[in-house]
N, C-alpha and C. Protein backbone atom coordinates (compact mmCIF):
# COMPACT_ATOMS: atom_id res chain seq x y z
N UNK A 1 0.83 -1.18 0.00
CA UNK A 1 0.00 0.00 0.00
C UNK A 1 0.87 1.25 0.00
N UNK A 2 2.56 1.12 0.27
CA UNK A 2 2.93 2.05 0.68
C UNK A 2 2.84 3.02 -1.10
N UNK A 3 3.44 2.13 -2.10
CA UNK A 3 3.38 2.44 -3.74
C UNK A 3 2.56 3.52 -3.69
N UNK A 4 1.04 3.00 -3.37
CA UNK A 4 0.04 3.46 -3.71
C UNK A 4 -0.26 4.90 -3.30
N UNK A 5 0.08 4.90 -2.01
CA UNK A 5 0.03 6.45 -1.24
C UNK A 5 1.42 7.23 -1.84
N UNK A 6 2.70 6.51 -2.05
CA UNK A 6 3.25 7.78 -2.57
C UNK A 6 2.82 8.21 -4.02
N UNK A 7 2.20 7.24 -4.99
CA UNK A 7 1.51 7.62 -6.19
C UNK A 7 0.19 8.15 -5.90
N UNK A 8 -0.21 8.11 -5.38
CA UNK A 8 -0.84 9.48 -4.79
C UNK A 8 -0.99 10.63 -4.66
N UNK A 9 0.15 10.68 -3.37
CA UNK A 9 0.98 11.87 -2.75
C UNK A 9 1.33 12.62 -4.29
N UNK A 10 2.04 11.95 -5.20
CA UNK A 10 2.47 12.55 -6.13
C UNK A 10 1.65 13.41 -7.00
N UNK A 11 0.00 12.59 -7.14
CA UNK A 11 -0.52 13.31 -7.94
C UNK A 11 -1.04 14.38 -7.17
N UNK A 12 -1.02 14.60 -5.71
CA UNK A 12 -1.53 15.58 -5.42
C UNK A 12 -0.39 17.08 -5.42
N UNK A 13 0.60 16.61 -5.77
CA UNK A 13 1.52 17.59 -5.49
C UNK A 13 2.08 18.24 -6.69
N UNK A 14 1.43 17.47 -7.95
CA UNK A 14 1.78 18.06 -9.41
C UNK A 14 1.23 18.71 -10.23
N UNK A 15 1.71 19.75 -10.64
CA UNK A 15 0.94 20.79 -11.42
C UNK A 15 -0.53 20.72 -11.95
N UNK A 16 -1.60 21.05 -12.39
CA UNK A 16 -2.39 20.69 -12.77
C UNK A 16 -2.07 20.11 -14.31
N UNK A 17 -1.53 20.44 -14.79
CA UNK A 17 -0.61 19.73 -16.17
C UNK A 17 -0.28 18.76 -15.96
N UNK A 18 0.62 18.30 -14.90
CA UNK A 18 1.48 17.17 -14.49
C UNK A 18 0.37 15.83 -13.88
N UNK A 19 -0.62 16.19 -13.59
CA UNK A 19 -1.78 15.39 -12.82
C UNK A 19 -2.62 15.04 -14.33
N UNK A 20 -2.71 16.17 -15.32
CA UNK A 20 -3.43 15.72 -16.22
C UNK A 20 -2.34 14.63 -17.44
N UNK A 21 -1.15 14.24 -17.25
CA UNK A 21 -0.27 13.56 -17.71
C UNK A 21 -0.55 12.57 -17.69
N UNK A 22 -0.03 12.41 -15.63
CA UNK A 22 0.69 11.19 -15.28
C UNK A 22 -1.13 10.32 -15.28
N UNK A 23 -2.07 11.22 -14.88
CA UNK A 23 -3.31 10.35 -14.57
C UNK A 23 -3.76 9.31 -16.11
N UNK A 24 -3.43 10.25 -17.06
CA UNK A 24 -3.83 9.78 -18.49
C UNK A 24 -2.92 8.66 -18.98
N UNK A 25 -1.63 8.62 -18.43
CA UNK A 25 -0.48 7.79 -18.86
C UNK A 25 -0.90 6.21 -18.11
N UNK A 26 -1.29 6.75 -16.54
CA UNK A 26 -1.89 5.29 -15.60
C UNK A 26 -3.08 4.72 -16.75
N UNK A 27 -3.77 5.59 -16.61
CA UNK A 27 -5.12 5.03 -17.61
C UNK A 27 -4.77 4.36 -18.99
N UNK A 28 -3.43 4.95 -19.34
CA UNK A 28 -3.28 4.04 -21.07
C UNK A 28 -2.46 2.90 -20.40
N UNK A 29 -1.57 2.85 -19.56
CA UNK A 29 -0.97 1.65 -19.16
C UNK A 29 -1.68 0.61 -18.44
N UNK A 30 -2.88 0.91 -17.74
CA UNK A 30 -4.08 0.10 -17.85
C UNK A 30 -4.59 -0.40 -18.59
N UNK A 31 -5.06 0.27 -19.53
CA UNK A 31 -5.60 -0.37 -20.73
C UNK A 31 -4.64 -1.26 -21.38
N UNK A 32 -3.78 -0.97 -21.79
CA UNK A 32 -2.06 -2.11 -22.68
C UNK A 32 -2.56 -3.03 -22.12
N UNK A 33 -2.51 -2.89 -19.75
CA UNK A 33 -2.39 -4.30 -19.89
C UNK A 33 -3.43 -5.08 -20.00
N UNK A 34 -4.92 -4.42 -19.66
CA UNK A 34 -5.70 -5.17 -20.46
C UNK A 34 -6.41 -5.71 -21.71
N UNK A 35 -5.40 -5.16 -22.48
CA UNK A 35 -5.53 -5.56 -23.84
C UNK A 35 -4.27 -7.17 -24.23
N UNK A 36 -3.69 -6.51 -23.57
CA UNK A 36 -2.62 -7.79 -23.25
C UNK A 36 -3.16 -9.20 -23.09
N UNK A 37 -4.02 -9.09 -21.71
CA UNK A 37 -4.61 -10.08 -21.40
C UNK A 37 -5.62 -10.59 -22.32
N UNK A 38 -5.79 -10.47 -23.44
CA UNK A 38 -6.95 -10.50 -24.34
C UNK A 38 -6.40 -10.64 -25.69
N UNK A 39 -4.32 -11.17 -25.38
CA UNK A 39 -3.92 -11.20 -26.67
C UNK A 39 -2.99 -12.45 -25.97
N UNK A 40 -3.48 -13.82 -25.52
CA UNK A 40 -2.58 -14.62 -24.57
C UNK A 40 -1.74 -15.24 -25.83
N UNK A 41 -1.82 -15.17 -27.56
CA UNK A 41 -0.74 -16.05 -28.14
C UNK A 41 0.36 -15.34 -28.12
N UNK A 42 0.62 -13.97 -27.86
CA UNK A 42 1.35 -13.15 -28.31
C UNK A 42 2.83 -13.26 -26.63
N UNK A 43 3.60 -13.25 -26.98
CA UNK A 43 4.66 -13.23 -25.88
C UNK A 43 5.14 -11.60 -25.30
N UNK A 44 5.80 -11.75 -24.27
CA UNK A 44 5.89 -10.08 -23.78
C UNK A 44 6.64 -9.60 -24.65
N UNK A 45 7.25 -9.90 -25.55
CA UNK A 45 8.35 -8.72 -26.36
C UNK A 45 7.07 -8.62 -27.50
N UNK A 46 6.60 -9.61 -27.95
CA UNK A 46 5.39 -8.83 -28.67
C UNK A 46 4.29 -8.08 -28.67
N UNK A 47 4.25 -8.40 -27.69
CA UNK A 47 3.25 -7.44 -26.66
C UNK A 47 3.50 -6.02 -26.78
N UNK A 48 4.87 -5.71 -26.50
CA UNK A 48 5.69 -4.80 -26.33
C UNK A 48 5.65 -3.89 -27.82
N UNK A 49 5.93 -4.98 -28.52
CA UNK A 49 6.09 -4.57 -29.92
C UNK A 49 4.74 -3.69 -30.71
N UNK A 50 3.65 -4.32 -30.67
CA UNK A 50 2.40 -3.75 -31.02
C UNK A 50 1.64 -3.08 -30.00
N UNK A 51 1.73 -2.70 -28.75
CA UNK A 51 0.90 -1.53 -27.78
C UNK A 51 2.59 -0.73 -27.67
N UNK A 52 3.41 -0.69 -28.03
CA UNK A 52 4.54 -0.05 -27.35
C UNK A 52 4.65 1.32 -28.49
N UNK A 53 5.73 2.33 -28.26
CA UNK A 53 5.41 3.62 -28.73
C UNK A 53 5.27 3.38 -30.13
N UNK A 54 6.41 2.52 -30.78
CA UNK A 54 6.26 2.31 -31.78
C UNK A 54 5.22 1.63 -32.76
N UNK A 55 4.77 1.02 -31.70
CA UNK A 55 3.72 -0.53 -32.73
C UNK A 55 2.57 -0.02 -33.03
N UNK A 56 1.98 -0.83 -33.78
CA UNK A 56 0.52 -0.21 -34.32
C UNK A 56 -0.34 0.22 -33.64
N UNK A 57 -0.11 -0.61 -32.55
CA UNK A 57 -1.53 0.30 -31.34
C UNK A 57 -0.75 1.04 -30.36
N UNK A 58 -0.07 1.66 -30.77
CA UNK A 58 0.80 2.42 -29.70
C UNK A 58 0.50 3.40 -29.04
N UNK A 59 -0.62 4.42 -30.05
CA UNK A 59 -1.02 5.43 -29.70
C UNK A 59 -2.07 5.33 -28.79
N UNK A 60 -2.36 6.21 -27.41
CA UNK A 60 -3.38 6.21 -26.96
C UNK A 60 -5.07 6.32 -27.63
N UNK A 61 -4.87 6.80 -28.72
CA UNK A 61 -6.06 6.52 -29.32
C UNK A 61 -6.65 5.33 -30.08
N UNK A 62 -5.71 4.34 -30.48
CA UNK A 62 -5.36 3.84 -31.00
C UNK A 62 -5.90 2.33 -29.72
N UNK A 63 -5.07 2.44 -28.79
CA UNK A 63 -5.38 1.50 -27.93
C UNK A 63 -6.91 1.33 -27.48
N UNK A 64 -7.66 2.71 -26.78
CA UNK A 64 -8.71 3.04 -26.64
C UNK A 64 -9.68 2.38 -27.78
N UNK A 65 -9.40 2.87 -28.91
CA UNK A 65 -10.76 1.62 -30.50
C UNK A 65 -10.31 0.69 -30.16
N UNK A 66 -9.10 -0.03 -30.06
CA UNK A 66 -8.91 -1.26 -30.05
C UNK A 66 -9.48 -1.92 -28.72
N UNK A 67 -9.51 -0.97 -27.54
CA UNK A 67 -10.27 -1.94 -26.51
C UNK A 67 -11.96 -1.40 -26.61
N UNK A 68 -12.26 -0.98 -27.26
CA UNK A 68 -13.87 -1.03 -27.48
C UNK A 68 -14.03 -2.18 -28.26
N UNK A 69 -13.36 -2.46 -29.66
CA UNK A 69 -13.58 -2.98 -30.33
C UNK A 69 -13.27 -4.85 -29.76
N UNK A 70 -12.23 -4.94 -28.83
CA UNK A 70 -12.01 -6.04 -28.21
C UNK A 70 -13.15 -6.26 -27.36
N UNK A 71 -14.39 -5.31 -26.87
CA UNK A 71 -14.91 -5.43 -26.06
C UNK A 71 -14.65 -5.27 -24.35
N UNK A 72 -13.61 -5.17 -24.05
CA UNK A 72 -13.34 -4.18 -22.94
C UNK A 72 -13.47 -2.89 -21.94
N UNK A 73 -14.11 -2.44 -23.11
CA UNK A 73 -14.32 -0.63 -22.73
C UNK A 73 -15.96 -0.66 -23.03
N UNK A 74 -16.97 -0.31 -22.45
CA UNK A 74 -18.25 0.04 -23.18
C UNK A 74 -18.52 1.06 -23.38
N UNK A 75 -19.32 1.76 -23.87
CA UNK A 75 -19.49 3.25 -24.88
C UNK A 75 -19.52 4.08 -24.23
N UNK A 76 -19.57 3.83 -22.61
CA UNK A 76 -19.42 5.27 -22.32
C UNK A 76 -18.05 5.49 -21.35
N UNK A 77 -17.01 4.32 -20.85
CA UNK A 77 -15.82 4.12 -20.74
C UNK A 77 -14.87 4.58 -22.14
N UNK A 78 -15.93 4.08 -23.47
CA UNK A 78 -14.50 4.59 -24.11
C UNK A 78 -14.94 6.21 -24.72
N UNK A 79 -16.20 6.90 -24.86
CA UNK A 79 -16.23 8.23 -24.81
C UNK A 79 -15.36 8.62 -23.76
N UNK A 80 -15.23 8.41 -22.15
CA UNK A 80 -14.73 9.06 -21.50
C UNK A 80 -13.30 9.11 -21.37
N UNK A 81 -12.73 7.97 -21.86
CA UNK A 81 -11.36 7.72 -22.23
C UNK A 81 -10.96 8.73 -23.44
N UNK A 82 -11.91 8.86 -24.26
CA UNK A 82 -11.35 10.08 -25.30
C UNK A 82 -11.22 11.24 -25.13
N UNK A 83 -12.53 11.58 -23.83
CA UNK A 83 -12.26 13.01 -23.64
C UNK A 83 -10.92 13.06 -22.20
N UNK A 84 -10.40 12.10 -21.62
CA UNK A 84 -9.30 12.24 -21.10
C UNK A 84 -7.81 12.21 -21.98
N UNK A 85 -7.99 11.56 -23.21
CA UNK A 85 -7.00 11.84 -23.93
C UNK A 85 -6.76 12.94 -24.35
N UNK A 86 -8.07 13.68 -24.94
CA UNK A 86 -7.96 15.37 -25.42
C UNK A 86 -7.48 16.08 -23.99
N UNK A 87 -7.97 15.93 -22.97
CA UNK A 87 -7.61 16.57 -22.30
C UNK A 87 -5.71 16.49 -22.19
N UNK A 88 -5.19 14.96 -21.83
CA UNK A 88 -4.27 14.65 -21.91
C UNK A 88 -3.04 15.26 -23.00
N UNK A 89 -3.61 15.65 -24.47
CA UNK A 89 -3.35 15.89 -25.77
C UNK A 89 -2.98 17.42 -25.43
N UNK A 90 -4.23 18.28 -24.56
CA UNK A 90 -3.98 19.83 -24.31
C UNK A 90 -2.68 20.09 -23.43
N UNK A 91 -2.72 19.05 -22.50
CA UNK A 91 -1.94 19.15 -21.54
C UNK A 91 -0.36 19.04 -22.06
N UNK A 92 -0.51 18.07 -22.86
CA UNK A 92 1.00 17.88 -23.09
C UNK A 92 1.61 18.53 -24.27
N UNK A 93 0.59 18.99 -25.27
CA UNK A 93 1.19 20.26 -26.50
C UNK A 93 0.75 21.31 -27.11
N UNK A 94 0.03 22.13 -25.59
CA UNK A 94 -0.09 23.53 -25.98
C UNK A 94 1.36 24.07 -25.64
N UNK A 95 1.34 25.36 -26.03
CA UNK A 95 2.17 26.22 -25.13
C UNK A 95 1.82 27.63 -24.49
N UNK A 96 0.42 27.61 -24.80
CA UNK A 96 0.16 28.33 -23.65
C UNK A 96 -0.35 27.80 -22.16
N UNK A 97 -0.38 28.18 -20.78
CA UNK A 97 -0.49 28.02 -19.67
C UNK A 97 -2.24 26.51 -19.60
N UNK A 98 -1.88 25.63 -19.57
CA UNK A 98 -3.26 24.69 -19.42
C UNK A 98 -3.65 23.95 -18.08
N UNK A 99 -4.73 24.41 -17.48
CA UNK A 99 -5.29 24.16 -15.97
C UNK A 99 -6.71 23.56 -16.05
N UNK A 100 -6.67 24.01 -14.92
CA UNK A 100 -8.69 23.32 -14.76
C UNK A 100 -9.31 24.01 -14.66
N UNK A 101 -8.68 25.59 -14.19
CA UNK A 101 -9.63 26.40 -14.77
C UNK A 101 -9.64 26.95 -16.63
N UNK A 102 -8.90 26.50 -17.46
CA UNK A 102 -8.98 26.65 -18.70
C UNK A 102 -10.31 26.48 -18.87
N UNK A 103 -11.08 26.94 -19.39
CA UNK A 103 -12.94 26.69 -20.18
C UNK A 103 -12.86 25.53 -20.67
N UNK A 104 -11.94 25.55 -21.56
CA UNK A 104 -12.25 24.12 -22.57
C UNK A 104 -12.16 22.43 -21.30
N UNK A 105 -10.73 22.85 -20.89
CA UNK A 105 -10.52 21.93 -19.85
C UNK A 105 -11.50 21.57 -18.91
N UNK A 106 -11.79 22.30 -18.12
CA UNK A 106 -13.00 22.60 -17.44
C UNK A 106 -14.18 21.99 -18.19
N UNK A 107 -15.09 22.59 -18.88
CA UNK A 107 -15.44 21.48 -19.68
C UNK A 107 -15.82 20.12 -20.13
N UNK A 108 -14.90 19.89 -20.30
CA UNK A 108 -14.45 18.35 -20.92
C UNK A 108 -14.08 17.57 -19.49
N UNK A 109 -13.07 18.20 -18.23
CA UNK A 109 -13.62 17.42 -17.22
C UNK A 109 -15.04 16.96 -16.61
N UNK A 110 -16.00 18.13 -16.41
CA UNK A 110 -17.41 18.16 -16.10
C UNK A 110 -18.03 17.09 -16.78
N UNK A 111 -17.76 16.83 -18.43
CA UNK A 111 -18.36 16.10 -18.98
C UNK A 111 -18.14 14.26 -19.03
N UNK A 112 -17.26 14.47 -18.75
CA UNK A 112 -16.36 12.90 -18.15
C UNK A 112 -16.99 12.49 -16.89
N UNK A 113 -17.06 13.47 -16.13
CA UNK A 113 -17.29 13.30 -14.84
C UNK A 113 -19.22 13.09 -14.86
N UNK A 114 -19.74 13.82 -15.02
CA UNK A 114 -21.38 13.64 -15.28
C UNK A 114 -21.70 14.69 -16.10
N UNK A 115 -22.38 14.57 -17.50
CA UNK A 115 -23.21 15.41 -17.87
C UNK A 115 -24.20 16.01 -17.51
N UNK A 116 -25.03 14.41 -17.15
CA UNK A 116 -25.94 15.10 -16.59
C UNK A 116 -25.78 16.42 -14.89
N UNK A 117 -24.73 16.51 -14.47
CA UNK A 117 -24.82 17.66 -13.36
C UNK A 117 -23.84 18.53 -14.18
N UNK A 118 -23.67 19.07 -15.48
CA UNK A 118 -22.76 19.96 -15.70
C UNK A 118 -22.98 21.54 -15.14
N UNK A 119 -24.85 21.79 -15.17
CA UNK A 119 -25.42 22.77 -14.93
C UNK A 119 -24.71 22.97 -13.35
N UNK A 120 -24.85 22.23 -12.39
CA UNK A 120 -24.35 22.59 -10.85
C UNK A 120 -22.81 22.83 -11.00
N UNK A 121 -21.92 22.37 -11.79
CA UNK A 121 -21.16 22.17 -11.58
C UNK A 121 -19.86 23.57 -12.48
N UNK A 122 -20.62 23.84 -12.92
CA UNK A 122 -20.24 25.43 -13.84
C UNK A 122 -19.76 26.03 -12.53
N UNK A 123 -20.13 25.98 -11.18
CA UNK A 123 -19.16 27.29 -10.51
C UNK A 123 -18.42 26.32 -9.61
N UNK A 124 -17.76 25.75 -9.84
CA UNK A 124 -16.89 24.62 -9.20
C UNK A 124 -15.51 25.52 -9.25
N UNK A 125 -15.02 26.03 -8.21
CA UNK A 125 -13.66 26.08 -7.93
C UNK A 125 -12.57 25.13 -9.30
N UNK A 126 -11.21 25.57 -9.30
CA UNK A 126 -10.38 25.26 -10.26
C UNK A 126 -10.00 23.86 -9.44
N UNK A 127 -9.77 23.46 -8.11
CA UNK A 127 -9.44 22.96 -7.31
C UNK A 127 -10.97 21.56 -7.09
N UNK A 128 -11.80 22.21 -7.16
CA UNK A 128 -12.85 21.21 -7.15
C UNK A 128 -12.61 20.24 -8.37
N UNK A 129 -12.74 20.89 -9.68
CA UNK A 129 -12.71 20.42 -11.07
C UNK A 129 -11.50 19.73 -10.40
N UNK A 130 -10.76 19.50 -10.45
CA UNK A 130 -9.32 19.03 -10.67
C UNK A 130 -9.95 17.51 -9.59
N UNK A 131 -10.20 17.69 -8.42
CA UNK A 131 -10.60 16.55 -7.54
C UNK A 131 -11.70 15.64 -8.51
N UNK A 132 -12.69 16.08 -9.48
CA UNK A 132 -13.65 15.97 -10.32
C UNK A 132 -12.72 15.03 -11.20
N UNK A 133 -12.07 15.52 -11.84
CA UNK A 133 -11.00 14.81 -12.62
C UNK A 133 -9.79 13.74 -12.28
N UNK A 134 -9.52 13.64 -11.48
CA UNK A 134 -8.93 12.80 -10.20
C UNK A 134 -9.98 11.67 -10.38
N UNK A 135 -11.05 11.61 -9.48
CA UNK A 135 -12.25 10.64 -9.02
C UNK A 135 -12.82 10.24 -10.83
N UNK A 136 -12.96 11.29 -11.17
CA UNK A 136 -13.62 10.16 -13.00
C UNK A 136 -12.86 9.24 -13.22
N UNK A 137 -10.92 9.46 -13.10
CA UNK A 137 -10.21 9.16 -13.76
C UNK A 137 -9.97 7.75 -13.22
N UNK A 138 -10.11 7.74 -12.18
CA UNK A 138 -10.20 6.25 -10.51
C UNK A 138 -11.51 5.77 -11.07
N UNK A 139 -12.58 6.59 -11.05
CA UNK A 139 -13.79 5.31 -11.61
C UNK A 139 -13.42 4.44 -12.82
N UNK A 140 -12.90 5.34 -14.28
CA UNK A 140 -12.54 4.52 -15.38
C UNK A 140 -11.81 3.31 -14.64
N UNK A 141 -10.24 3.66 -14.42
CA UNK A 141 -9.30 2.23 -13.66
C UNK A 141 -10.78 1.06 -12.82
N UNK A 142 -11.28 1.76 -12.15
CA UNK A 142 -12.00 0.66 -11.37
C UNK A 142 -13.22 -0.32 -12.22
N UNK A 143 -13.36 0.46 -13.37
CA UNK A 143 -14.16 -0.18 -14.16
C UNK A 143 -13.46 -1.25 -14.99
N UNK A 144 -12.15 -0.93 -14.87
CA UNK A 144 -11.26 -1.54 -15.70
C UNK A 144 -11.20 -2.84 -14.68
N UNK A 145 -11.07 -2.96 -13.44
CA UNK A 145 -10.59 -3.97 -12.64
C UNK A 145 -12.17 -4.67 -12.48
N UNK A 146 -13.39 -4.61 -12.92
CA UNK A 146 -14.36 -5.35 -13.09
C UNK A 146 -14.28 -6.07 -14.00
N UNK A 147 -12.84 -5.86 -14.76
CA UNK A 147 -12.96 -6.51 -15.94
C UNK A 147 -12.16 -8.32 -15.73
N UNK A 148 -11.65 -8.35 -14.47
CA UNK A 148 -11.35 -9.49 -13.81
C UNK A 148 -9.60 -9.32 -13.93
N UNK A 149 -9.34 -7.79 -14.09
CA UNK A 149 -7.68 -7.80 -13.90
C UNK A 149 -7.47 -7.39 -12.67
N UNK A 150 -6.64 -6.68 -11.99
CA UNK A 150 -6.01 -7.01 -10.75
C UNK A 150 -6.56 -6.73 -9.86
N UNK A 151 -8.00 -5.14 -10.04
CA UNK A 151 -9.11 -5.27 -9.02
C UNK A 151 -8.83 -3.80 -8.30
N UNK A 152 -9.36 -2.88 -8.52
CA UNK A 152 -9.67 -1.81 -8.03
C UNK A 152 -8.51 -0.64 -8.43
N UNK A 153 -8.76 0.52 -8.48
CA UNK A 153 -7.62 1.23 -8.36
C UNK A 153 -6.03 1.77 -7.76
N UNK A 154 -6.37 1.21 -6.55
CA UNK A 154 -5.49 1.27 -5.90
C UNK A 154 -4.64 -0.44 -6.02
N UNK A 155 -4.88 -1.23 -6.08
CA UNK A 155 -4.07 -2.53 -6.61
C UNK A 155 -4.11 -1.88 -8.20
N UNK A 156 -4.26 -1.17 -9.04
CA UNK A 156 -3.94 -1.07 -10.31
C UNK A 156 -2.50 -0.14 -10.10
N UNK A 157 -2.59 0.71 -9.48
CA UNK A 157 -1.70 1.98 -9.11
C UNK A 157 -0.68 1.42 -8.83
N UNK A 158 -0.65 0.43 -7.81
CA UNK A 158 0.01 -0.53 -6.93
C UNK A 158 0.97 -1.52 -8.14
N UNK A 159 0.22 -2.19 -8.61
CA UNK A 159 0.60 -2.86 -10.21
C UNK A 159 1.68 -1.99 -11.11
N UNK A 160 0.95 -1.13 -11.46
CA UNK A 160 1.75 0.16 -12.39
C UNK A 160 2.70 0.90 -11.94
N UNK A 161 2.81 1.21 -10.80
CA UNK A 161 3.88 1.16 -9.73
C UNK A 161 4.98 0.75 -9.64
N UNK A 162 4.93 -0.85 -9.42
CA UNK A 162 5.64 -1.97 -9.12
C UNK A 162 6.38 -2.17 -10.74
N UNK A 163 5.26 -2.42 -11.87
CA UNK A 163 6.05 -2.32 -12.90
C UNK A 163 6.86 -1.10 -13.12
N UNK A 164 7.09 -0.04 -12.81
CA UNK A 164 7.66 1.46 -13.14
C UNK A 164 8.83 0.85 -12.62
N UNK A 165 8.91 0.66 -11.61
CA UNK A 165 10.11 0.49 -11.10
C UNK A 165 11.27 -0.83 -11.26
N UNK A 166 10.42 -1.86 -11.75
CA UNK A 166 11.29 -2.99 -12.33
C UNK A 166 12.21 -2.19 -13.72
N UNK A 167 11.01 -1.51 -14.32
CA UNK A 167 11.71 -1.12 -15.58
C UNK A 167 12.79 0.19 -15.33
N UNK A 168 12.87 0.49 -13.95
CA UNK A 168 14.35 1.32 -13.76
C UNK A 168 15.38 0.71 -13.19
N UNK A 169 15.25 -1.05 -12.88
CA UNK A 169 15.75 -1.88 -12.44
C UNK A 169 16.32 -2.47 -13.90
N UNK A 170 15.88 -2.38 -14.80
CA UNK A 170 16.51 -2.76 -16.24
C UNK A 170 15.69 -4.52 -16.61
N UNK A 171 14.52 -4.08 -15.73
CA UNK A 171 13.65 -6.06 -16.09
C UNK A 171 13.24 -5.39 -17.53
């Protein structure tokens, strides 16, 4: 559990940019590995090979059709996965200043999070939105662990974690 709280700790302590990254990066490395599991002829370097930066499904968008289309994601997991990628997409190549209070950002979190309350949710603090976006981003993962992989968000974090760090170990 300890993983889990400093991946945590971390997202609470990173820019609103940096939270809209690392949260979107957990969510695509979730998905790989459950697309993985749903490709058992294939061995880990191939694995590697076709979800990895280079391979055909490399791209986060890319992975996202492919787990609708595998049946993994249902229509409104993988709408919400797209509008965390755009968000993800703003975050990582504007160059002007991108937050939660941005409109567009703002926005597109509200709408991930519930449409139907977007009306209440228009005077939400920059700081609220951002917790808003946090908690959508933990429901997707947890929907993901109904899917019979490792089981909740925090054992996913925990997982993704554990792998981060083998791979600075050189596994």
């Amino acid at each position: 559990m300890k993983d889990v709280d400093v991946a945590l700790e971390e997202l609470n302590t990173e820019s609103d940019r940096g939270m809209m990254l690392l949260i979107a990066t957990q969510l695509e490395d979730a998905l790989a590995h459950y697309i993985t599991l749903k490709l058992p002829g294939m061995t880990k370097s191939e694995h590697e090979g076709f979800l990895g930066p280079e391979g055909p499904a490399g791209a986060f968008g890319v992975k996202i059709k492919l787990a609708l289309g595998m049946g993994i994601l249902n229509r409104r997991a993988y709408d919400a996965l797209e509008i965390v990628r755009h968000i993800r997409n703003a975050g990582a190549h504007s160059i002007r200043p991108v937050t939660f209070d941005t409109p567009i950002i703002r926005e597109a979190v509200i709408s991930v999070a519930s449409p139907d309350l977007a009306d209440q949710m228009q005077s939400a603090n920059a700081e609220v939105i951002r917790l808003i976006f946090r908690m959508a981003c933990l429901t997707i993962l947890d929907s993901f662990a109904q899917l019979g992989g490792p089981g909740g968000h925090f054992k996913m974090i925990a997982a993704l974690t554990s792998s981060a760090e083998n791979l600075d170990e050189g596994d």
